[in-house]
Protein backbone atom coordinates (compact mmCIF):
# COMPACT_ATOMS: atom_id res chain seq x y z
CA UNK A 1 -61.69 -75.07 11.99
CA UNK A 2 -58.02 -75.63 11.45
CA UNK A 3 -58.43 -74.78 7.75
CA UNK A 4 -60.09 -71.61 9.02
CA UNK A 5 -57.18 -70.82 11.15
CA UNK A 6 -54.84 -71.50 8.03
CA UNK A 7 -56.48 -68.76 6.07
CA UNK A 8 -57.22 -66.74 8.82
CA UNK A 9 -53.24 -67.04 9.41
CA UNK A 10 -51.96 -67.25 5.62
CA UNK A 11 -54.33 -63.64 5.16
CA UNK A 12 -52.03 -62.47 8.03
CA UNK A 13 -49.20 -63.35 6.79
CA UNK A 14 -49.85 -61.98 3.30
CA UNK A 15 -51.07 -59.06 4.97
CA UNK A 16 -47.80 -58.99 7.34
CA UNK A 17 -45.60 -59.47 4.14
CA UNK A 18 -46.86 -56.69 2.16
CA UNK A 19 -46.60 -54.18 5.94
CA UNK A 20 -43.24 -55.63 5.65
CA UNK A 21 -42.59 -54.50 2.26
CA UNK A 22 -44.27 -51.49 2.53
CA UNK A 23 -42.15 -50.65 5.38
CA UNK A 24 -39.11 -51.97 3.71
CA UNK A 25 -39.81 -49.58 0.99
CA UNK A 26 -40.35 -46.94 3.42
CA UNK A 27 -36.62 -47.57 5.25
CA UNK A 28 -34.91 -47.47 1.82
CA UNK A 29 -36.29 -43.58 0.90
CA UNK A 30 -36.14 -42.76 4.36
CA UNK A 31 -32.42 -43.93 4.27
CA UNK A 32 -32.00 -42.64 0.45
CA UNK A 33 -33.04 -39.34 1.95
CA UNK A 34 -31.18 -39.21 5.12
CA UNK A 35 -28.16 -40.15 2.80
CA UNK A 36 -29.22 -37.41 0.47
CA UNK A 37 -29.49 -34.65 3.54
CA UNK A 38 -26.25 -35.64 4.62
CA UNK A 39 -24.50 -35.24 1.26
CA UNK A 40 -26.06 -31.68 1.28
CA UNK A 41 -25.18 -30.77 4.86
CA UNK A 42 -21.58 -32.28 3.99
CA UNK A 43 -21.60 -29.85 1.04
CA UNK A 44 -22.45 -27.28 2.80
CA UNK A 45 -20.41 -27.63 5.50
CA UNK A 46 -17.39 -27.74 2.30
CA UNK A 47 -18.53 -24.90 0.47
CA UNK A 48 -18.37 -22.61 4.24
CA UNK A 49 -15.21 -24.03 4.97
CA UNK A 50 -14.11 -22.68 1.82
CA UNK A 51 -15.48 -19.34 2.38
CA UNK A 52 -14.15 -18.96 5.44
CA UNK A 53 -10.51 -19.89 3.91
CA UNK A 54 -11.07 -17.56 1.89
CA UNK A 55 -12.24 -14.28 4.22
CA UNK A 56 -9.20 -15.68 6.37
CA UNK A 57 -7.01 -15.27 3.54
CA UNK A 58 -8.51 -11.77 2.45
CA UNK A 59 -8.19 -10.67 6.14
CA UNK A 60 -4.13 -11.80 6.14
CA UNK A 61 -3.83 -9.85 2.62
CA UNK A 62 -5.85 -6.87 4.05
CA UNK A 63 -3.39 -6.99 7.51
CA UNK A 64 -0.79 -7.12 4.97
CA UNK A 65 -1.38 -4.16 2.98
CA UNK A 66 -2.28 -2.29 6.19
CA UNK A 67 0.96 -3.06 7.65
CA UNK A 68 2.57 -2.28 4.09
CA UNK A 69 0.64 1.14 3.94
CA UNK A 70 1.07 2.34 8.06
CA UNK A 71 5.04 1.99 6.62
CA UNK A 72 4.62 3.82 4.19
CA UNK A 73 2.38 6.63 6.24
CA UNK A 74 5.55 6.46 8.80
CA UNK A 75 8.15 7.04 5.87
CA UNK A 76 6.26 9.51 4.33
CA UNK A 77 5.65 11.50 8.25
CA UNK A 78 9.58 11.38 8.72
CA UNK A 79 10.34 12.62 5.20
CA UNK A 80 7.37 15.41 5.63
CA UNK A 81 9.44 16.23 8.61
CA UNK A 82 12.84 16.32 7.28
CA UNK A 83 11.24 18.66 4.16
CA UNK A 84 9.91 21.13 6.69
CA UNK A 85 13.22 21.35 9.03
CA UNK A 86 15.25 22.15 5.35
CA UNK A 87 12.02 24.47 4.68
CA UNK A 88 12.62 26.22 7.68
CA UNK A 89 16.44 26.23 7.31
CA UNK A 90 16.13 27.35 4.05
CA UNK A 91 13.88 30.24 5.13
CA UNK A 92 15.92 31.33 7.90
CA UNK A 93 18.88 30.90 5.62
CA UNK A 94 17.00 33.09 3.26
CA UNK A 95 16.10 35.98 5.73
CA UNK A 96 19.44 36.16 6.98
CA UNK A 97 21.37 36.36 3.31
CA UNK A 98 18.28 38.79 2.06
CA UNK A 99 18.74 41.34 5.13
CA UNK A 100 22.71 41.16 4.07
CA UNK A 101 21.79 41.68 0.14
CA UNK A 102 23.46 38.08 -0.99
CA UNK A 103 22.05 35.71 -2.84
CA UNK A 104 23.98 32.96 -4.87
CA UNK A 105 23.40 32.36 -8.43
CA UNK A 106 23.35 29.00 -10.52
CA UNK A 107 24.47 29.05 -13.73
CA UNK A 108 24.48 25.84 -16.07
CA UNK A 109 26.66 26.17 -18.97
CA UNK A 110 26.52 30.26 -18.03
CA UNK A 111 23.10 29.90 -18.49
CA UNK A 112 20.83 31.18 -15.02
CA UNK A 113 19.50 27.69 -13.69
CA UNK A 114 18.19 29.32 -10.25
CA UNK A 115 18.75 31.38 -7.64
CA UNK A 116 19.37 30.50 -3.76
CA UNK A 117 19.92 31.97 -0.04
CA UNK A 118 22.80 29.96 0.22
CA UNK A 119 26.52 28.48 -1.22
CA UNK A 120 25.85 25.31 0.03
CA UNK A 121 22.28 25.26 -1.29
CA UNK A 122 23.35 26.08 -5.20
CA UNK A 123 25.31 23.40 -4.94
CA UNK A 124 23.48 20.90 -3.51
CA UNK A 125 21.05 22.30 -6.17
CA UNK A 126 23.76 21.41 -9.28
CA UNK A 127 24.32 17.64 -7.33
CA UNK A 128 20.95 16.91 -7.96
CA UNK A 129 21.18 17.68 -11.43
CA UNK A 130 24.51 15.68 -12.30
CA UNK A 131 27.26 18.14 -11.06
CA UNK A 132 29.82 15.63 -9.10
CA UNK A 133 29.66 15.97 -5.27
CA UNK A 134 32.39 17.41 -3.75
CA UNK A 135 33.83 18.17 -6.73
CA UNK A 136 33.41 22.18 -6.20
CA UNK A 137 36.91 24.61 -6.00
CA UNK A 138 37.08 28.06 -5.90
CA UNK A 139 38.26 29.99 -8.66
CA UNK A 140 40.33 33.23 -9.13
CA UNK A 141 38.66 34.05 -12.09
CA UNK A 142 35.11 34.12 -13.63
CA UNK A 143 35.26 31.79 -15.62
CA UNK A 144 34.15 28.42 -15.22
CA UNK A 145 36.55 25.36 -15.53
CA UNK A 146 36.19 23.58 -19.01
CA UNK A 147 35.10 20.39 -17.70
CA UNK A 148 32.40 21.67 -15.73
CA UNK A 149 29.58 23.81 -16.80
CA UNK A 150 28.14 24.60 -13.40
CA UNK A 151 28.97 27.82 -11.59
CA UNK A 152 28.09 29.22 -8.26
CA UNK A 153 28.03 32.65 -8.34
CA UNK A 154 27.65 35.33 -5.27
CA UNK A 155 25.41 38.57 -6.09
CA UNK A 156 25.31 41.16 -4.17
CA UNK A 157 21.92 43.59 -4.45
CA UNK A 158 20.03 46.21 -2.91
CA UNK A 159 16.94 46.02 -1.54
CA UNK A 160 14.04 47.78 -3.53
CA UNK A 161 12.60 51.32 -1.20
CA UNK A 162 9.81 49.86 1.01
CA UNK A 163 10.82 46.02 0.55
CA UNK A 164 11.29 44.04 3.42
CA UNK A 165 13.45 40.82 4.05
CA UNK A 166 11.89 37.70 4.86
């Protein structure tokens, strides 16, 4: 009977060794794969954190330009602005030296260069094209000074029949 028992045990333990392996096997690829899933999931978690660095950053550069750009728009509304006050004080200018027959002429080395409602306005006209500012005098006679080849000249006219001023 005790020799019975012995096999009866040693079976076991055989039996109980190899469950042990078996599960010891198990453990290891459950482990290798719970490693495994967390590398991935660490990964992951990497590879969104980078994303998101990177919408953040495209969001700053997009605030960026927007702020950039709404300057811009402002500039832009206050020059618009300016243009059409000197539009309208050009027109009004315009109307008034039109209903009086005056205009002033712009001539560049006595060549015509344009034509405007007011004094002020050819010369501003000749500034923007290189004549020196302030450097304008008035002249006895109709020629133009040697060292400057611009001229404001005042015309008077007369109104075609029929034609009205601005």
């Amino acid at each position: 009977m005790v020799r019975m028992i012995r096999i009866v045990t040693a079976r076991r333990l055989a039996g109980t060794a190899a469950e042990v392996e078996r599960l010891r096997a198990r453990l290891e690829q459950a482990s290798a794969d719970a490693q495994s899933s967390r590398d991935r999931e660490v990964a992951d978690h990497l590879r969104l954190r980078a994303e998101v660095d990177q919408a953040e950053r495209g969001r700053n550069t997009a605030l960026f330009e927007l702020d950039i750009a709404n300057a811009a728009i402002k500039s832009l509304r206050e020059e618009v602005a300016e243009l059409v006050a000197e539009v309208k004080a050009a027109e009004e200018a315009s109307a008034a030296s039109s209903a009086h027959g005056l205009v002033f002429v712009l001539t560049r080395f006595e060549q015509l260069h344009s034509v405007h409602a007011s004094h002020e306005d050819a010369q501003a006209e000749a500034e923007r094209h290189g004549a020196a500012p302030g450097g304008w005098v008035t002249r006895p006679t109709p020629e133009p000074l040697a060292e400057s080849p611009w001229r404001v000249t005042p015309l008077q006219y007369e109104p075609a029949p029929g034609v009205v001023a601005a």
